[in-house]
PDB file of N, CA and C in Angstrom:
ATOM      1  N   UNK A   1       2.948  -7.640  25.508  1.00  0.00           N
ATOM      2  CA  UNK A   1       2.330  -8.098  24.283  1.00  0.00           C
ATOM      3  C   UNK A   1       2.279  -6.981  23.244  1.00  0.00           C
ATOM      4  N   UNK A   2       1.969  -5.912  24.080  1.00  0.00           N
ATOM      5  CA  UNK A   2       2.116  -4.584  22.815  1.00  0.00           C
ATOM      6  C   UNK A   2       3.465  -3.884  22.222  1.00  0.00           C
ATOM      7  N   UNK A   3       4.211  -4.788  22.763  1.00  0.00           N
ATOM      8  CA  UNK A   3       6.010  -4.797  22.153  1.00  0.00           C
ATOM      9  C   UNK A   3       5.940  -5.850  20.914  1.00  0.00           C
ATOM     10  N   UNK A   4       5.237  -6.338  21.092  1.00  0.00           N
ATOM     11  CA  UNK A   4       5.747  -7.631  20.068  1.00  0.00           C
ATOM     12  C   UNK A   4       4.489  -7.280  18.901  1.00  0.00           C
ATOM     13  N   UNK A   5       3.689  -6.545  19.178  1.00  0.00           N
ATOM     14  CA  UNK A   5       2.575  -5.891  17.937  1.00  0.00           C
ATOM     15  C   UNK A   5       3.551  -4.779  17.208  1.00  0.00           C
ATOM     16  N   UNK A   6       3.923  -4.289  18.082  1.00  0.00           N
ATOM     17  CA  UNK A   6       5.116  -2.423  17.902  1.00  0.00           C
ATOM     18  C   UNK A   6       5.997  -3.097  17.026  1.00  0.00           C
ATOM     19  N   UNK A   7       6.615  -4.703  17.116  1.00  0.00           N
ATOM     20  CA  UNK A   7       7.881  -4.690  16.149  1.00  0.00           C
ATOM     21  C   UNK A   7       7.724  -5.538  14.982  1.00  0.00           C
ATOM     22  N   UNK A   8       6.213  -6.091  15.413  1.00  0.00           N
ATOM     23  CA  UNK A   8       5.669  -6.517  14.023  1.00  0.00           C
ATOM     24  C   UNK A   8       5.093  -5.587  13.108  1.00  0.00           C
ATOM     25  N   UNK A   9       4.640  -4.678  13.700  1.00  0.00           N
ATOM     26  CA  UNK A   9       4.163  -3.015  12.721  1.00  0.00           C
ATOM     27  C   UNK A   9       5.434  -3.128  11.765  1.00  0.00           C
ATOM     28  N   UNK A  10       6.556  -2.720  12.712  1.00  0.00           N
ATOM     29  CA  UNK A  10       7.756  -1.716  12.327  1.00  0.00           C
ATOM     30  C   UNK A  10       8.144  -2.827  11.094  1.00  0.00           C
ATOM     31  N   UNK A  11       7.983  -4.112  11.373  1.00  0.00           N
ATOM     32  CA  UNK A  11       8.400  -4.919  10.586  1.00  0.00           C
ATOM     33  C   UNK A  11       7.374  -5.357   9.121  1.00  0.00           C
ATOM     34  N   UNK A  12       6.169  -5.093   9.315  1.00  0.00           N
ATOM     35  CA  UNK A  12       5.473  -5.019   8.358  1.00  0.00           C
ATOM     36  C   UNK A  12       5.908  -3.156   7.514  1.00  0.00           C
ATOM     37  N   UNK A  13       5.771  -2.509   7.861  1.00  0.00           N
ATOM     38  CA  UNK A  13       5.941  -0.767   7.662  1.00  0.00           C
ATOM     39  C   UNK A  13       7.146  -0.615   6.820  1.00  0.00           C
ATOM     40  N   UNK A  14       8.725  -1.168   7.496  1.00  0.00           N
ATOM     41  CA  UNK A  14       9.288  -1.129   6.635  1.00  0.00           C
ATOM     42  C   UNK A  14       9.935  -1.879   5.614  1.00  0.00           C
ATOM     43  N   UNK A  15       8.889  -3.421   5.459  1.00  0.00           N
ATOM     44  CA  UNK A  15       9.428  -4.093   4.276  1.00  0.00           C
ATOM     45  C   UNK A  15       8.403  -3.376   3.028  1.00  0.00           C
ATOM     46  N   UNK A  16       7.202  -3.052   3.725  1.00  0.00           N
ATOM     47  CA  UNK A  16       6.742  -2.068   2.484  1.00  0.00           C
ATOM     48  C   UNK A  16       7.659  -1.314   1.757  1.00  0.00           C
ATOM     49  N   UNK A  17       8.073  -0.346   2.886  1.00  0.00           N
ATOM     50  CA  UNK A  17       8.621   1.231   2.539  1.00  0.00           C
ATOM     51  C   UNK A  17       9.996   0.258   1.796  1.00  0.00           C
ATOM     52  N   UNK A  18      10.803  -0.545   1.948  1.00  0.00           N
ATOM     53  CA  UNK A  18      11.859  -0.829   1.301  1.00  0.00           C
ATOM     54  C   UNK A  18      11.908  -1.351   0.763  1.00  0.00           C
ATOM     55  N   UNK A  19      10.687  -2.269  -0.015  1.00  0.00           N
ATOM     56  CA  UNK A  19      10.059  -2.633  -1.352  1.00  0.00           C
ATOM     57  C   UNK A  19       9.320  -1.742  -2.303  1.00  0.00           C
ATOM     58  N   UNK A  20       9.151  -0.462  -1.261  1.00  0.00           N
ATOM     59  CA  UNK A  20       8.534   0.368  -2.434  1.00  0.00           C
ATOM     60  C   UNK A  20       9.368   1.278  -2.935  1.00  0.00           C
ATOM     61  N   UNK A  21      10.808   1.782  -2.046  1.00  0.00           N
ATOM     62  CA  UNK A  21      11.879   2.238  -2.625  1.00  0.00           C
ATOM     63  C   UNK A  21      12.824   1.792  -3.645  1.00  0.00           C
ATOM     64  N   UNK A  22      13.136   0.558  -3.224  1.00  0.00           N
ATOM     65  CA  UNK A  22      14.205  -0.302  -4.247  1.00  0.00           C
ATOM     66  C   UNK A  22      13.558  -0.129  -5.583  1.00  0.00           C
ATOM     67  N   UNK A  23      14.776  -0.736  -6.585  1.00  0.00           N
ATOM     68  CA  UNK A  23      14.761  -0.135  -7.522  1.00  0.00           C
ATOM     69  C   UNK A  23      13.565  -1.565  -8.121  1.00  0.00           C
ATOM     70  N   UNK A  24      12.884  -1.107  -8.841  1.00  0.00           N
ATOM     71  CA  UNK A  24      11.310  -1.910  -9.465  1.00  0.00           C
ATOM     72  C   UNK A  24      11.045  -1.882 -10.532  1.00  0.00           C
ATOM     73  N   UNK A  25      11.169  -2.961 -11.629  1.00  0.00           N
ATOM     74  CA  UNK A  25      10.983  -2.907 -13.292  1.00  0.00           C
ATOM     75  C   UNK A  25       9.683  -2.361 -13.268  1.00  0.00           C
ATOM     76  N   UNK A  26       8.364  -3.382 -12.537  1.00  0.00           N
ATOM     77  CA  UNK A  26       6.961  -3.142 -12.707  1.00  0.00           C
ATOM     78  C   UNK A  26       6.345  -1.795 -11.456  1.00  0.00           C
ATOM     79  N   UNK A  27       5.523  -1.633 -12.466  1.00  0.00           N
ATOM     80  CA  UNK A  27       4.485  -0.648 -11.602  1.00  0.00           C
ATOM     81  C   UNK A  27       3.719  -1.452 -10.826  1.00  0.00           C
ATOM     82  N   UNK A  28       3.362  -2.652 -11.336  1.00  0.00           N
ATOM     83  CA  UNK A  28       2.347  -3.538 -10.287  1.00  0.00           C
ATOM     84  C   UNK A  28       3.227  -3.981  -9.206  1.00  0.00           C
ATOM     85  N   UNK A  29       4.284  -4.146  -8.940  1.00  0.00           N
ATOM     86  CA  UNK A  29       5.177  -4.550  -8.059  1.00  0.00           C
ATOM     87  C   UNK A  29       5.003  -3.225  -6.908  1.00  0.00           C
ATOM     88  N   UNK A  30       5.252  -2.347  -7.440  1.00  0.00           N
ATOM     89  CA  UNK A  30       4.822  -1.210  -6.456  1.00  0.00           C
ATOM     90  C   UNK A  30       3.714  -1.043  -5.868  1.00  0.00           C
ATOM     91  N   UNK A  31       2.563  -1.119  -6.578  1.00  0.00           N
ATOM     92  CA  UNK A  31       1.547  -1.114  -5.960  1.00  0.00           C
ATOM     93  C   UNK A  31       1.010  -2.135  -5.168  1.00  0.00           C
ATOM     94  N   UNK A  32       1.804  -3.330  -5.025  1.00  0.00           N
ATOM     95  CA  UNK A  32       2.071  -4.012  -4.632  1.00  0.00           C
ATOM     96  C   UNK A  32       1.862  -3.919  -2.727  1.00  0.00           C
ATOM     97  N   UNK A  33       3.732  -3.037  -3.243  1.00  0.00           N
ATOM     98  CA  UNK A  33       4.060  -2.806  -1.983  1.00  0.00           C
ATOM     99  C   UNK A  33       3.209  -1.669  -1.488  1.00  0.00           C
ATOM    100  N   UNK A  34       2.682  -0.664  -1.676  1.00  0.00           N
ATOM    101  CA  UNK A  34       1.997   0.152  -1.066  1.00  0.00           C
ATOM    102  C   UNK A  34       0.483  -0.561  -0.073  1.00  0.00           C
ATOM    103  N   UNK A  35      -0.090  -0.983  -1.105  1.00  0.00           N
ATOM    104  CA  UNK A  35      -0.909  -2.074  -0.705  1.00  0.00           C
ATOM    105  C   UNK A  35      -0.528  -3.070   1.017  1.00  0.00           C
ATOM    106  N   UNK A  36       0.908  -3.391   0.651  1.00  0.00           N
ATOM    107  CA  UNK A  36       1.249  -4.286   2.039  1.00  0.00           C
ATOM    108  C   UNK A  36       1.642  -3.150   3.070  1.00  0.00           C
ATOM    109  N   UNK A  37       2.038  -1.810   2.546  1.00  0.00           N
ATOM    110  CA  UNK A  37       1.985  -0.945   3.971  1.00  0.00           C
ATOM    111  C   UNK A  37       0.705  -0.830   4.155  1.00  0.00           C
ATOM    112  N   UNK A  38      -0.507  -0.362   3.658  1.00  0.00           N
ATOM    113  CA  UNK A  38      -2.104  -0.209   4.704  1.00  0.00           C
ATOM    114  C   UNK A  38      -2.018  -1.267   5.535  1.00  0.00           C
ATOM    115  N   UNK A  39      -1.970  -2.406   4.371  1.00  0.00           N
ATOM    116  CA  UNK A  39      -2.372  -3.587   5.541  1.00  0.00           C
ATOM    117  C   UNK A  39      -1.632  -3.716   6.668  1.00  0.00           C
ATOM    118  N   UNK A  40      -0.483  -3.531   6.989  1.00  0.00           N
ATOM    119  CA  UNK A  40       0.343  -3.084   7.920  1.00  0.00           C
ATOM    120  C   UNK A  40      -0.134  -2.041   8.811  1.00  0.00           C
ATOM    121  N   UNK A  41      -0.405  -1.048   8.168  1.00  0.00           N
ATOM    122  CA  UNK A  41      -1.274   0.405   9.025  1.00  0.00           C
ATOM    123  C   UNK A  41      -3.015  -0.396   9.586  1.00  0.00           C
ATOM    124  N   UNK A  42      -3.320  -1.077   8.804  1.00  0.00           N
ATOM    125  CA  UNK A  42      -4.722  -1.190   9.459  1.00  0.00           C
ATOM    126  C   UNK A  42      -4.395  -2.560  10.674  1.00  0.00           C
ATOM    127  N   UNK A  43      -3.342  -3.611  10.542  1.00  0.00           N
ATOM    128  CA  UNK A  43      -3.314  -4.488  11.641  1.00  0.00           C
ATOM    129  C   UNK A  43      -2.651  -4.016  13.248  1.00  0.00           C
ATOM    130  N   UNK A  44      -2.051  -2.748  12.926  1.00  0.00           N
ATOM    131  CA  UNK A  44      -1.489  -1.791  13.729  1.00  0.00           C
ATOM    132  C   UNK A  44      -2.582  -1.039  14.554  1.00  0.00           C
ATOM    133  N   UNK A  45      -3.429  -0.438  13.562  1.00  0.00           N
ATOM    134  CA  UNK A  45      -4.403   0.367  14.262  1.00  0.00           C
ATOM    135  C   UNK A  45      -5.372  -0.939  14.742  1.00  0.00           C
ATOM    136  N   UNK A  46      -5.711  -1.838  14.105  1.00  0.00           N
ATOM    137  CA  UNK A  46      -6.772  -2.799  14.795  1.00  0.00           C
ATOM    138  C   UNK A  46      -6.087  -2.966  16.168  1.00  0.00           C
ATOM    139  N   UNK A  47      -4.582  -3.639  16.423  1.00  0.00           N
ATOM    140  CA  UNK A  47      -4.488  -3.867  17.658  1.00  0.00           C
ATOM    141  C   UNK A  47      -4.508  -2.580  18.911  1.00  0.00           C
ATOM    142  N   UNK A  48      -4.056  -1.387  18.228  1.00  0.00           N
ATOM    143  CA  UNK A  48      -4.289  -0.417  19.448  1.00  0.00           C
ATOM    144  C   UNK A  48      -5.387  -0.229  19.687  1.00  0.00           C
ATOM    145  N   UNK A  49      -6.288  -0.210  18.866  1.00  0.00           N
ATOM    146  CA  UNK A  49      -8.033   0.355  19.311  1.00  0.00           C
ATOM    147  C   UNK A  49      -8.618  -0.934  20.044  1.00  0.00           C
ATOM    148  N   UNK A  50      -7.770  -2.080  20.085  1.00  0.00           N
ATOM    149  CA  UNK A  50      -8.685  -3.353  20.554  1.00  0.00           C
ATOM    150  C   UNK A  50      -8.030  -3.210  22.640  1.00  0.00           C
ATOM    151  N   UNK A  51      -6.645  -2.932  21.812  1.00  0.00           N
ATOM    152  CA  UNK A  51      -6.358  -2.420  23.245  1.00  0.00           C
ATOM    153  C   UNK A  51      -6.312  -1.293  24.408  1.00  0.00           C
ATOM    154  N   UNK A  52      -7.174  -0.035  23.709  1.00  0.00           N
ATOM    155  CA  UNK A  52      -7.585   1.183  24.373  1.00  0.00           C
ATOM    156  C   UNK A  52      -9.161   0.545  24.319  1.00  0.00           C
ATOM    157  N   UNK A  53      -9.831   0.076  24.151  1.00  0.00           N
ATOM    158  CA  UNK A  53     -11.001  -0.590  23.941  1.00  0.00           C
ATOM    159  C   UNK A  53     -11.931   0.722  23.201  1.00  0.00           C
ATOM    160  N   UNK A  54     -11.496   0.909  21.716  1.00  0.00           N
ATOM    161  CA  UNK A  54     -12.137   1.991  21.032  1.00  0.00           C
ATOM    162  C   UNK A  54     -13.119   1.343  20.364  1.00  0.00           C
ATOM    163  N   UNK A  55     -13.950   2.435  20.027  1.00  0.00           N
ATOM    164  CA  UNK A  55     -14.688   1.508  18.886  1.00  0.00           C
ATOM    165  C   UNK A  55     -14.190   1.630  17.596  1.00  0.00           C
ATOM    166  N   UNK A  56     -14.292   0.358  16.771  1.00  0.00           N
ATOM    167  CA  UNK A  56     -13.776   0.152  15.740  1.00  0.00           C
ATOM    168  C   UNK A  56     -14.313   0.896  14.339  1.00  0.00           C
ATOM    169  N   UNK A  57     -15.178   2.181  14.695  1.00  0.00           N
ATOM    170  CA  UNK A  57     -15.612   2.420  13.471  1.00  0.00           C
ATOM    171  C   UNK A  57     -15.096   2.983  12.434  1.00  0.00           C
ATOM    172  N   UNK A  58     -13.697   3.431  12.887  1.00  0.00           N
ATOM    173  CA  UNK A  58     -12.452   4.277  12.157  1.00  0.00           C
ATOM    174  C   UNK A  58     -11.850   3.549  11.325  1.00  0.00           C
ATOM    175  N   UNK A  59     -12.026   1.593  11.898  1.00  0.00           N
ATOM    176  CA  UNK A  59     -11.226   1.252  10.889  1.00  0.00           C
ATOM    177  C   UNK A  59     -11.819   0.989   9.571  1.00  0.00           C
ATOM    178  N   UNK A  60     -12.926   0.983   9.692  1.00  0.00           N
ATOM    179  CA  UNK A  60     -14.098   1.027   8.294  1.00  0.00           C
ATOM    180  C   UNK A  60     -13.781   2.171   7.066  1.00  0.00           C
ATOM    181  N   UNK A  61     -13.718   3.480   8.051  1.00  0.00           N
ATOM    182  CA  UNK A  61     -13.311   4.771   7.287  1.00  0.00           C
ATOM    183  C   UNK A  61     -11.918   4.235   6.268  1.00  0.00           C
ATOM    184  N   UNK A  62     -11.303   3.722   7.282  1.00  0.00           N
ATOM    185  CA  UNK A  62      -9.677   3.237   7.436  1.00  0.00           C
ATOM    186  C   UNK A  62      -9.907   2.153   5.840  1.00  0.00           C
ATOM    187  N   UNK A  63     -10.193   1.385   5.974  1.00  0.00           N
ATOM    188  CA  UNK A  63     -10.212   0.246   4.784  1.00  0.00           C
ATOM    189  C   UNK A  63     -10.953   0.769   3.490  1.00  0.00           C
ATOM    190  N   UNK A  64     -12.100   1.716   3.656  1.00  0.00           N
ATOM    191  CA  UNK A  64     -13.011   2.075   2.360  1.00  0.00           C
ATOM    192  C   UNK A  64     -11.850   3.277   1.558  1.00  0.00           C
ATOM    193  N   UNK A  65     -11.184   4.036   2.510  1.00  0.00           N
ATOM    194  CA  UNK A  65      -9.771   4.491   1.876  1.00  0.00           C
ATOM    195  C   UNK A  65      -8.783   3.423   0.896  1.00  0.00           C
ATOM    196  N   UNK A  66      -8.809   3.099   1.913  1.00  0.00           N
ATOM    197  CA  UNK A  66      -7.425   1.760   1.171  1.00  0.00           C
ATOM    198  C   UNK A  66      -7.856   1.030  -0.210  1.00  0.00           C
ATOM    199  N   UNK A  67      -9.396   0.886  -0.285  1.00  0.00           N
ATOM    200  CA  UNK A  67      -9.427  -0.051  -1.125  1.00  0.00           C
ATOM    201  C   UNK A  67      -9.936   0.916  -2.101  1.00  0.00           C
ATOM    202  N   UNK A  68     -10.291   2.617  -1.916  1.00  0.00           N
ATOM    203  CA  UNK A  68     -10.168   3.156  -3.012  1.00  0.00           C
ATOM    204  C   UNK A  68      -8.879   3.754  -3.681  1.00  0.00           C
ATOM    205  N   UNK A  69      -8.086   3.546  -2.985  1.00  0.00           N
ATOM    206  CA  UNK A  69      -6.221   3.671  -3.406  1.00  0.00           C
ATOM    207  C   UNK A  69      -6.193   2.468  -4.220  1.00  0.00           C
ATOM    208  N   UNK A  70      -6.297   1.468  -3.574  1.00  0.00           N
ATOM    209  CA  UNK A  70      -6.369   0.593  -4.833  1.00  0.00           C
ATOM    210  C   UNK A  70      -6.623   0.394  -6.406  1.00  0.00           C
ATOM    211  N   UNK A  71      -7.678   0.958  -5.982  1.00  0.00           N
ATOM    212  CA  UNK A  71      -8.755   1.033  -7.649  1.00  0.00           C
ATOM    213  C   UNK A  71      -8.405   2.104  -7.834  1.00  0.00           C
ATOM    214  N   UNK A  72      -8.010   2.871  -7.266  1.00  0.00           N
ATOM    215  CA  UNK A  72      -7.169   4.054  -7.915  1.00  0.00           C
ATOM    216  C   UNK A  72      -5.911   3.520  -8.733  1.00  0.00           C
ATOM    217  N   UNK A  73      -5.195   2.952  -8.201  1.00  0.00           N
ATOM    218  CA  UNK A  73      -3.556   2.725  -8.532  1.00  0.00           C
ATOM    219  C   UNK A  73      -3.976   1.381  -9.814  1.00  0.00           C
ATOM    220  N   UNK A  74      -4.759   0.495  -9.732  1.00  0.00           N
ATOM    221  CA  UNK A  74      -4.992  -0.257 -10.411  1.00  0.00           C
ATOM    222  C   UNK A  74      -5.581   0.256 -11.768  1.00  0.00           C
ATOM    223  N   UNK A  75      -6.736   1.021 -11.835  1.00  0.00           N
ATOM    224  CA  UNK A  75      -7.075   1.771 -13.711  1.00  0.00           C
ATOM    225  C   UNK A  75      -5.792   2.779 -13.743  1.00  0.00           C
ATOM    226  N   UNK A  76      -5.272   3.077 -13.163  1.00  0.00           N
ATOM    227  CA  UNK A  76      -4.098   3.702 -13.847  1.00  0.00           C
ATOM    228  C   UNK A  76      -2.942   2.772 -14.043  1.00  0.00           C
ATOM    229  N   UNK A  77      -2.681   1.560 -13.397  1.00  0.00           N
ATOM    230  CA  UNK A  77      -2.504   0.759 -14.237  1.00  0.00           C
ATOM    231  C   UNK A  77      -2.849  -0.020 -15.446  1.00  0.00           C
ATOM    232  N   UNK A  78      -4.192  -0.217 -15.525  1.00  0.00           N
ATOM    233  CA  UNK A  78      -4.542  -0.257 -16.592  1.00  0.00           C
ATOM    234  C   UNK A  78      -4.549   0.282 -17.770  1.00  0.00           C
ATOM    235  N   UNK A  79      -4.835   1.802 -17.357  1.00  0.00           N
ATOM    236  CA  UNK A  79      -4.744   2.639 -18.552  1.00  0.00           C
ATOM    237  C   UNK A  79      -3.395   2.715 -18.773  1.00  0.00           C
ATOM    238  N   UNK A  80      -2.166   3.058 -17.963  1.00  0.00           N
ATOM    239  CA  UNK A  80      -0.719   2.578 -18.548  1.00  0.00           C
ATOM    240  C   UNK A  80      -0.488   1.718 -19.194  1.00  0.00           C
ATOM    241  N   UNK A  81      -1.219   0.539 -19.135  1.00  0.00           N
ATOM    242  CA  UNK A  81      -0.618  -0.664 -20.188  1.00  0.00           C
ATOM    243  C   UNK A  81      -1.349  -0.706 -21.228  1.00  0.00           C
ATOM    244  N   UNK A  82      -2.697   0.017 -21.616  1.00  0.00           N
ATOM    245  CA  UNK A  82      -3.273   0.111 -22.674  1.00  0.00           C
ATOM    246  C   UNK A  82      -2.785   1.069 -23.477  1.00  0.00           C
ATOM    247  N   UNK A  83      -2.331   2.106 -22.993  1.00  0.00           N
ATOM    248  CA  UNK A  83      -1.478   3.333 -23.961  1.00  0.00           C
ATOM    249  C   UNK A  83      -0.035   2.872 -24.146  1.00  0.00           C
ATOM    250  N   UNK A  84       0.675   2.554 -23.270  1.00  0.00           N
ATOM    251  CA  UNK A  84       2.252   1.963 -23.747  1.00  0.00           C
ATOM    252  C   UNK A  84       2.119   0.550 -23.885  1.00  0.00           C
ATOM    253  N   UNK A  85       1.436  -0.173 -23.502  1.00  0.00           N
ATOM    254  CA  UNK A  85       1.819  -2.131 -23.966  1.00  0.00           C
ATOM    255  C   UNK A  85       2.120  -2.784 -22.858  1.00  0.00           C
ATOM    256  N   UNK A  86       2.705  -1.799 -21.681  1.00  0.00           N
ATOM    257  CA  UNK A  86       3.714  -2.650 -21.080  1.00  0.00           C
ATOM    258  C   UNK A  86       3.134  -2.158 -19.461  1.00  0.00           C
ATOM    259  N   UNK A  87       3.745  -2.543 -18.280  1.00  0.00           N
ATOM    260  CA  UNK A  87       4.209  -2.036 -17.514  1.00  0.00           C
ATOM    261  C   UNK A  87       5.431  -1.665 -16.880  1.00  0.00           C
ATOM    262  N   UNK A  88       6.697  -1.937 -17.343  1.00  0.00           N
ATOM    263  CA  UNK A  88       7.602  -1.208 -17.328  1.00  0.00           C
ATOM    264  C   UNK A  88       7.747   0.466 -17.235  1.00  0.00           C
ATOM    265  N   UNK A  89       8.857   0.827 -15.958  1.00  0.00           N
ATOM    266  CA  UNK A  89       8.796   1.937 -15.584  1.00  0.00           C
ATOM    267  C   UNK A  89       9.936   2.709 -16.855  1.00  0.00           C
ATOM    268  N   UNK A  90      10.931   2.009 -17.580  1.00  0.00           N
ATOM    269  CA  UNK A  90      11.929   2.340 -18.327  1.00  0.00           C
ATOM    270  C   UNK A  90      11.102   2.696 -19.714  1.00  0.00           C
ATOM    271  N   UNK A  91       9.857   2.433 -19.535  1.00  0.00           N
ATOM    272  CA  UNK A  91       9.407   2.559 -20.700  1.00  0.00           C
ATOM    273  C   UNK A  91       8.291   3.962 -21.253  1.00  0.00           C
ATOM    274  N   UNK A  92       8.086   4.235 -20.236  1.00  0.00           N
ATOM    275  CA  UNK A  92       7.545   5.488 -19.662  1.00  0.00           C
ATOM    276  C   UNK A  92       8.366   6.652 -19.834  1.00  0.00           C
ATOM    277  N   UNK A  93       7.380   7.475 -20.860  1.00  0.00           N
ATOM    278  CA  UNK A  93       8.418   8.929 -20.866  1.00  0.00           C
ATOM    279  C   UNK A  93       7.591  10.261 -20.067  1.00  0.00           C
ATOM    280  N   UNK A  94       8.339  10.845 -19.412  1.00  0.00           N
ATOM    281  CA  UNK A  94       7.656  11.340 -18.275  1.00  0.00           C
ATOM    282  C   UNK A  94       7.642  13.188 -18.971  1.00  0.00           C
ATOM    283  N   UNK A  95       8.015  13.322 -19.846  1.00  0.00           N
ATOM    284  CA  UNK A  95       7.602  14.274 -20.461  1.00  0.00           C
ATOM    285  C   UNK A  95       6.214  14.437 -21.731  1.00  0.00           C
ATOM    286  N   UNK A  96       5.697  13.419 -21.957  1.00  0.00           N
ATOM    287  CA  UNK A  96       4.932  13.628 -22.605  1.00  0.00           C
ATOM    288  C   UNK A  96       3.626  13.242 -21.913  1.00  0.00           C
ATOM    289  N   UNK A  97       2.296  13.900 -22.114  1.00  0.00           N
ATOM    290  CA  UNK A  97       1.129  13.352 -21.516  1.00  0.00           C
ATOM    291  C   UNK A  97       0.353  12.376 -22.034  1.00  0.00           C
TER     292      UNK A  97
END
Protein backbone atom coordinates (compact mmCIF):
# COMPACT_ATOMS: atom_id res chain seq x y z
CA UNK A 1 0.00 0.00 0.00
CA UNK A 2 2.96 2.31 0.67
CA UNK A 3 4.02 1.78 -3.10
CA UNK A 4 1.00 3.07 -4.39
CA UNK A 5 1.20 6.37 -1.80
CA UNK A 6 5.29 6.56 -3.11
CA UNK A 7 3.89 6.84 -6.83
CA UNK A 8 1.12 8.97 -6.10
CA UNK A 9 3.65 11.48 -4.22
CA UNK A 10 6.04 11.17 -7.20
CA UNK A 11 3.04 11.80 -9.28
CA UNK A 12 1.60 14.65 -7.46
CA UNK A 13 5.60 16.24 -6.93
CA UNK A 14 6.28 16.16 -10.38
CA UNK A 15 3.24 17.56 -12.16
CA UNK A 16 3.92 20.48 -9.80
CA UNK A 17 7.63 20.74 -10.54
CA UNK A 18 6.67 20.46 -14.44
CA UNK A 19 3.98 22.97 -14.26
CA UNK A 20 6.07 25.15 -12.43
CA UNK A 21 8.94 24.87 -14.96
CA UNK A 22 7.16 25.08 -18.32
CA UNK A 23 7.02 28.00 -19.90
CA UNK A 24 3.89 30.32 -17.99
CA UNK A 25 2.29 33.70 -19.30
CA UNK A 26 0.76 34.23 -15.56
CA UNK A 27 2.38 34.52 -12.26
CA UNK A 28 -0.85 33.17 -10.71
CA UNK A 29 -0.48 30.06 -12.75
CA UNK A 30 2.73 29.52 -10.94
CA UNK A 31 1.75 30.00 -7.81
CA UNK A 32 -0.55 27.89 -8.63
CA UNK A 33 1.64 25.19 -9.16
CA UNK A 34 3.80 25.66 -6.16
CA UNK A 35 0.78 25.57 -4.06
CA UNK A 36 -0.11 21.87 -5.66
CA UNK A 37 3.52 20.72 -4.72
CA UNK A 38 2.89 21.37 -0.59
CA UNK A 39 -0.21 19.82 -1.01
CA UNK A 40 1.55 16.98 -2.48
CA UNK A 41 4.38 17.29 0.33
CA UNK A 42 1.77 17.45 3.12
CA UNK A 43 -0.48 14.20 1.69
CA UNK A 44 2.96 12.44 1.54
CA UNK A 45 4.03 13.30 4.93
CA UNK A 46 0.35 12.67 6.35
CA UNK A 47 0.57 9.11 5.00
CA UNK A 48 4.10 8.26 6.41
CA UNK A 49 3.49 9.63 9.93
CA UNK A 50 0.02 7.73 9.90
CA UNK A 51 2.09 4.82 9.01
CA UNK A 52 5.16 5.03 11.51
CA UNK A 53 2.27 5.93 13.92
CA UNK A 54 3.84 9.60 14.66
CA UNK A 55 2.19 12.18 16.06
CA UNK A 56 0.79 14.49 13.78
CA UNK A 57 1.91 17.68 15.27
CA UNK A 58 4.54 18.48 12.51
CA UNK A 59 1.98 18.55 10.12
CA UNK A 60 0.39 21.70 11.73
CA UNK A 61 3.98 23.36 11.73
CA UNK A 62 3.85 21.82 8.10
CA UNK A 63 0.50 23.67 6.82
CA UNK A 64 0.87 27.16 9.00
CA UNK A 65 4.16 27.31 6.61
CA UNK A 66 2.34 26.62 3.50
CA UNK A 67 -0.37 28.85 3.99
CA UNK A 68 2.07 31.62 4.90
CA UNK A 69 3.86 31.01 1.37
CA UNK A 70 0.75 31.60 0.15
CA UNK A 71 -0.09 34.98 1.43
CA UNK A 72 3.22 35.55 0.77
CA UNK A 73 3.15 34.78 -3.05
CA UNK A 74 -0.38 36.17 -3.26
CA UNK A 75 0.29 40.32 -1.97
CA UNK A 76 3.09 40.10 -4.13
CA UNK A 77 0.86 39.27 -6.52
CA UNK A 78 -1.13 41.77 -5.80
CA UNK A 79 1.19 44.37 -5.49
CA UNK A 80 2.53 43.23 -9.10
CA UNK A 81 -0.67 43.90 -10.67
CA UNK A 82 -1.24 47.14 -8.94
CA UNK A 83 2.17 48.64 -10.09
CA UNK A 84 2.23 47.06 -13.74
CA UNK A 85 -1.74 46.35 -14.57
CA UNK A 86 -1.14 43.02 -15.42
CA UNK A 87 0.13 39.73 -14.45
CA UNK A 88 2.10 38.82 -17.19
CA UNK A 89 5.68 37.66 -16.77
CA UNK A 90 6.74 39.43 -20.41
CA UNK A 91 5.72 42.39 -18.92
CA UNK A 92 7.94 42.68 -16.07
CA UNK A 93 11.25 44.42 -16.30
CA UNK A 94 13.60 42.84 -14.04
CA UNK A 95 15.98 45.62 -13.93
CA UNK A 96 14.14 48.19 -12.46
CA UNK A 97 12.72 48.17 -8.76
Amino acid sequence: MLIFYNILFFLFAFGGVWSFISKRKHLLSTLLSLEFIVLGLFFYMFVVLMMQFYDLYFLMYFLTFGVCEGALGLSILVSMIRTHGNDYFNTFNMLQC
